[in-house]
N, C-alpha and C. Protein backbone atom coordinates (compact mmCIF):
# COMPACT_ATOMS: atom_id res chain seq x y z
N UNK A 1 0.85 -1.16 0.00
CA UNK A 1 0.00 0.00 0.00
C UNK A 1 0.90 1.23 0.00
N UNK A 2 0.38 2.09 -0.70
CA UNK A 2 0.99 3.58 -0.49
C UNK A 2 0.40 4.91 -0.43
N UNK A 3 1.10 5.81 0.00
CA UNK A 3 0.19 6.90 0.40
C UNK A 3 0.84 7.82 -0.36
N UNK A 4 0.30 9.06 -0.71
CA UNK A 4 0.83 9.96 -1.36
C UNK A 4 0.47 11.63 -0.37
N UNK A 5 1.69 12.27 -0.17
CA UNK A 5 0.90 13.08 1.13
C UNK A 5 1.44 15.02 0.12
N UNK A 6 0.71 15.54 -0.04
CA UNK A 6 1.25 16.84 -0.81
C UNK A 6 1.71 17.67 0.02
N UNK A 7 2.77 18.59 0.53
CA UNK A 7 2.81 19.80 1.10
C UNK A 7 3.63 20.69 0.16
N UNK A 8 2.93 22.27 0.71
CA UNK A 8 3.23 23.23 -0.31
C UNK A 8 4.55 23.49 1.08
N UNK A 9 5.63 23.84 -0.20
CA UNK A 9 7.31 24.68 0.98
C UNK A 9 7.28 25.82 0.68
N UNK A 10 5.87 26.26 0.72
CA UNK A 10 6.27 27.93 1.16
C UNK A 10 6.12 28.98 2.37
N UNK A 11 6.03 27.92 3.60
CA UNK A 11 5.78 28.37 4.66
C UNK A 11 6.97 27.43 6.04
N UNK A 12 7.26 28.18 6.45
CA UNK A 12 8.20 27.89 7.54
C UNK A 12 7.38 26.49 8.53
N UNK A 13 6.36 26.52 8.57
CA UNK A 13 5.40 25.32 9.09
C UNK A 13 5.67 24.37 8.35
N UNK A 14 5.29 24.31 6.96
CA UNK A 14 5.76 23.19 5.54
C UNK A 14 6.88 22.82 5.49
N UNK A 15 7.90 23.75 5.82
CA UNK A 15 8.76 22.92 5.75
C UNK A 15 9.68 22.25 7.04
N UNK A 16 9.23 22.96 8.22
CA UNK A 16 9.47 22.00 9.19
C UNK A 16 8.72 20.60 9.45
N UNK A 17 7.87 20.31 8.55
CA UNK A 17 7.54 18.51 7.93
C UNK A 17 8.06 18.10 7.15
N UNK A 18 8.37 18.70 6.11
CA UNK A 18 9.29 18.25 5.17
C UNK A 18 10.69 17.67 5.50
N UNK A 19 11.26 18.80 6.56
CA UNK A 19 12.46 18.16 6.95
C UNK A 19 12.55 17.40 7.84
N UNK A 20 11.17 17.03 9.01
CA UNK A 20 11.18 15.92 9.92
C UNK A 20 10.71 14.48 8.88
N UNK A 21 9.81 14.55 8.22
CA UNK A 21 9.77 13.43 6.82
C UNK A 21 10.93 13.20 6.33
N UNK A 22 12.09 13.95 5.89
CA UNK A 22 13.29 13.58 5.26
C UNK A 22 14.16 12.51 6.80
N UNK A 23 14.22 13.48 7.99
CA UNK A 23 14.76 12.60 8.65
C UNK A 23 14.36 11.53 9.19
N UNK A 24 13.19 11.15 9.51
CA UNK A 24 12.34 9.70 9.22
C UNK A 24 12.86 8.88 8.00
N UNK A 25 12.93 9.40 7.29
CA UNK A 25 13.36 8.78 6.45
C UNK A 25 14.41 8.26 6.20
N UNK A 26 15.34 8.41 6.73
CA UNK A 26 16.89 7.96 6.89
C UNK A 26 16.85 7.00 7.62
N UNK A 27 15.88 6.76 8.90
CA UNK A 27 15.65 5.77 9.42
C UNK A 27 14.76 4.45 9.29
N UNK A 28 14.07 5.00 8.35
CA UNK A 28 12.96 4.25 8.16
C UNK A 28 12.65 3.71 6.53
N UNK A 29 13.51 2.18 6.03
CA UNK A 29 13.83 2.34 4.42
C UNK A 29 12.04 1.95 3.82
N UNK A 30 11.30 1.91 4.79
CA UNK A 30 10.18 2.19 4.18
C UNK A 30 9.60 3.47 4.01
N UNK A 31 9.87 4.63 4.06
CA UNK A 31 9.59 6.14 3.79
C UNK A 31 10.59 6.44 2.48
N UNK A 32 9.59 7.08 1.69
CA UNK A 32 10.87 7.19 1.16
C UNK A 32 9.92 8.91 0.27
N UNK A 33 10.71 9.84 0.40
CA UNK A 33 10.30 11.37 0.14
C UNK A 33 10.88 11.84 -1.09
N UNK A 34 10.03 12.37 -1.91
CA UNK A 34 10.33 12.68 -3.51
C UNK A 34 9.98 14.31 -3.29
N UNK A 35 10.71 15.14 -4.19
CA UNK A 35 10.11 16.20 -4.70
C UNK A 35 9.15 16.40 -5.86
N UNK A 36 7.68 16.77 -5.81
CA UNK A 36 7.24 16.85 -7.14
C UNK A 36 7.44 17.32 -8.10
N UNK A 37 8.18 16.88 -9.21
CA UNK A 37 8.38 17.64 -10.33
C UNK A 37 7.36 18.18 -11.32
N UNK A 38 6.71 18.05 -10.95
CA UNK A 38 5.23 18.73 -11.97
C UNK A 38 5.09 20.35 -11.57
N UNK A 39 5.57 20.34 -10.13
CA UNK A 39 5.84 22.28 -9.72
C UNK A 39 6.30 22.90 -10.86
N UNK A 40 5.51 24.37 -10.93
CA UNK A 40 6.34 25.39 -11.59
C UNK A 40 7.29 26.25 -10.98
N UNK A 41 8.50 26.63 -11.12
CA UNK A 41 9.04 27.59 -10.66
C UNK A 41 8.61 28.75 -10.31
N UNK A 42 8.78 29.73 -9.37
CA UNK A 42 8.31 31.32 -9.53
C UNK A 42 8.38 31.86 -10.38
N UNK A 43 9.77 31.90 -11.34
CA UNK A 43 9.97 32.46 -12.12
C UNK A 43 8.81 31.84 -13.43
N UNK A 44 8.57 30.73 -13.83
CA UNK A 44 7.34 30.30 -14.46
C UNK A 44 6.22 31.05 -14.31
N UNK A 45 5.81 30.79 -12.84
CA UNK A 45 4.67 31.92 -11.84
C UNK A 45 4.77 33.09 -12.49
N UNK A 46 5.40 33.95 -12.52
CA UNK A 46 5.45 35.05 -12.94
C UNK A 46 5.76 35.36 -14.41
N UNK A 47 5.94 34.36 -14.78
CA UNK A 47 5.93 34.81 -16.40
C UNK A 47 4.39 34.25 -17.11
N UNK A 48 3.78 33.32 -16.17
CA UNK A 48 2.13 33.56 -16.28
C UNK A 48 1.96 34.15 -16.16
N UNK A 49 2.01 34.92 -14.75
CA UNK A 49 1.16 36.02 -14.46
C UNK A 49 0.92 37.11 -15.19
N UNK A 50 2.32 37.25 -16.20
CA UNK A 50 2.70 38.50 -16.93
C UNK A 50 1.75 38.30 -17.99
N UNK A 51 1.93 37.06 -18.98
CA UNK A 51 0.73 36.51 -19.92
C UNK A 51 -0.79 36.58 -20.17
N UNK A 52 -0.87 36.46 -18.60
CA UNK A 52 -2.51 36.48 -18.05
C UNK A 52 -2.60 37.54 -18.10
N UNK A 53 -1.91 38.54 -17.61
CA UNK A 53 -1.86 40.27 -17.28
C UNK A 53 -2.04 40.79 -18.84
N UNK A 54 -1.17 40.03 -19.59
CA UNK A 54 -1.24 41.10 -20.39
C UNK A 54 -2.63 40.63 -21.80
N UNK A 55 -2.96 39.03 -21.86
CA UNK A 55 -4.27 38.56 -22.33
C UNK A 55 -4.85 39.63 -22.13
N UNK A 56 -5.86 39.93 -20.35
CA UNK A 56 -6.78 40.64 -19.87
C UNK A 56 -6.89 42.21 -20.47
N UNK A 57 -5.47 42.37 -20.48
CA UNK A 57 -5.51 44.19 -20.82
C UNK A 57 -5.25 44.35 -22.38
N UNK A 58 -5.18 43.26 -23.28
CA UNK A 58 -5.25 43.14 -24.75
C UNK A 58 -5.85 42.50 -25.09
N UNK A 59 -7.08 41.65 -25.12
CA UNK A 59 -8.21 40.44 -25.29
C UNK A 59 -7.50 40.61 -27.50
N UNK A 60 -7.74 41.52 -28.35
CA UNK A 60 -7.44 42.09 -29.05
C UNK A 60 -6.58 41.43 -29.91
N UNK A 61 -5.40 41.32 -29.12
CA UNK A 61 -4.14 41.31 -30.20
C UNK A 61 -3.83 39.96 -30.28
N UNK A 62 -4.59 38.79 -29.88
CA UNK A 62 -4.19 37.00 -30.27
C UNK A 62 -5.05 36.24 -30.94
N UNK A 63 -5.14 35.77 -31.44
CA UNK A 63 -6.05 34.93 -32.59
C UNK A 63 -6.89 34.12 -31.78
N UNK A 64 -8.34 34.00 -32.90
CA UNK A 64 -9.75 32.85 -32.14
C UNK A 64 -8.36 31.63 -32.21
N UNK A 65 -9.39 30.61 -31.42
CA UNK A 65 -8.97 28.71 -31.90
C UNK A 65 -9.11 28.46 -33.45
N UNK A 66 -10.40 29.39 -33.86
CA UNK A 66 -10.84 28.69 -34.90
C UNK A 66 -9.41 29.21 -36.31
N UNK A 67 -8.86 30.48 -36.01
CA UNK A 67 -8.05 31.05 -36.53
C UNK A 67 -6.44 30.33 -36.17
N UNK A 68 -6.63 30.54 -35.35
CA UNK A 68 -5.20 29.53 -34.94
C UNK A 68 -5.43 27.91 -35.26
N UNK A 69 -6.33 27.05 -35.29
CA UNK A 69 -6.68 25.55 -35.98
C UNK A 69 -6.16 25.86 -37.38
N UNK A 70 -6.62 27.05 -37.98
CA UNK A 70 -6.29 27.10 -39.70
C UNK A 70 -4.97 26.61 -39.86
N UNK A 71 -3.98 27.56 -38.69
CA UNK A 71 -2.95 27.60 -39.41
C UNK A 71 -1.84 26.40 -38.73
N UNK A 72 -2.87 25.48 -38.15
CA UNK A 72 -2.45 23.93 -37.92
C UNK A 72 -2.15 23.13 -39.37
């Protein structure tokens, strides 16, 4: 059986589990703690945000689906 447990490390709380889970884990070869790689970086974060920002304040200047399918 396995469990899958998520915590976000952006809080000083998060990651004082994270690092008592890592040291459990040294002891225990049934624990065993991964980082999720499916995370985006901040810097990702914010280059959405910029995208989204700038969609909203230009709806205008990017092509329908149906216009962008054409030129599939």
């Amino acid at each position: 059986m396995a469990y899958t447990i998520k915590i976000s490390d952006t809080s000083p709380q998060a990651m004082s589990i994270i690092n008592m889970l890592k040291a459990l884990a040294k002891d225990y070869d049934f624990l065993h703690i991964t980082e999720d790689s499916t995370s985006i970086t901040k810097e990702q974060d914010r280059e959405l945000d910029r995208r989204y920002s700038y969609v909203t304040k230009n709806p205008t200047d990017g092509k329908s689906w149906e216009e962008f399918e054409k030129m599939l």
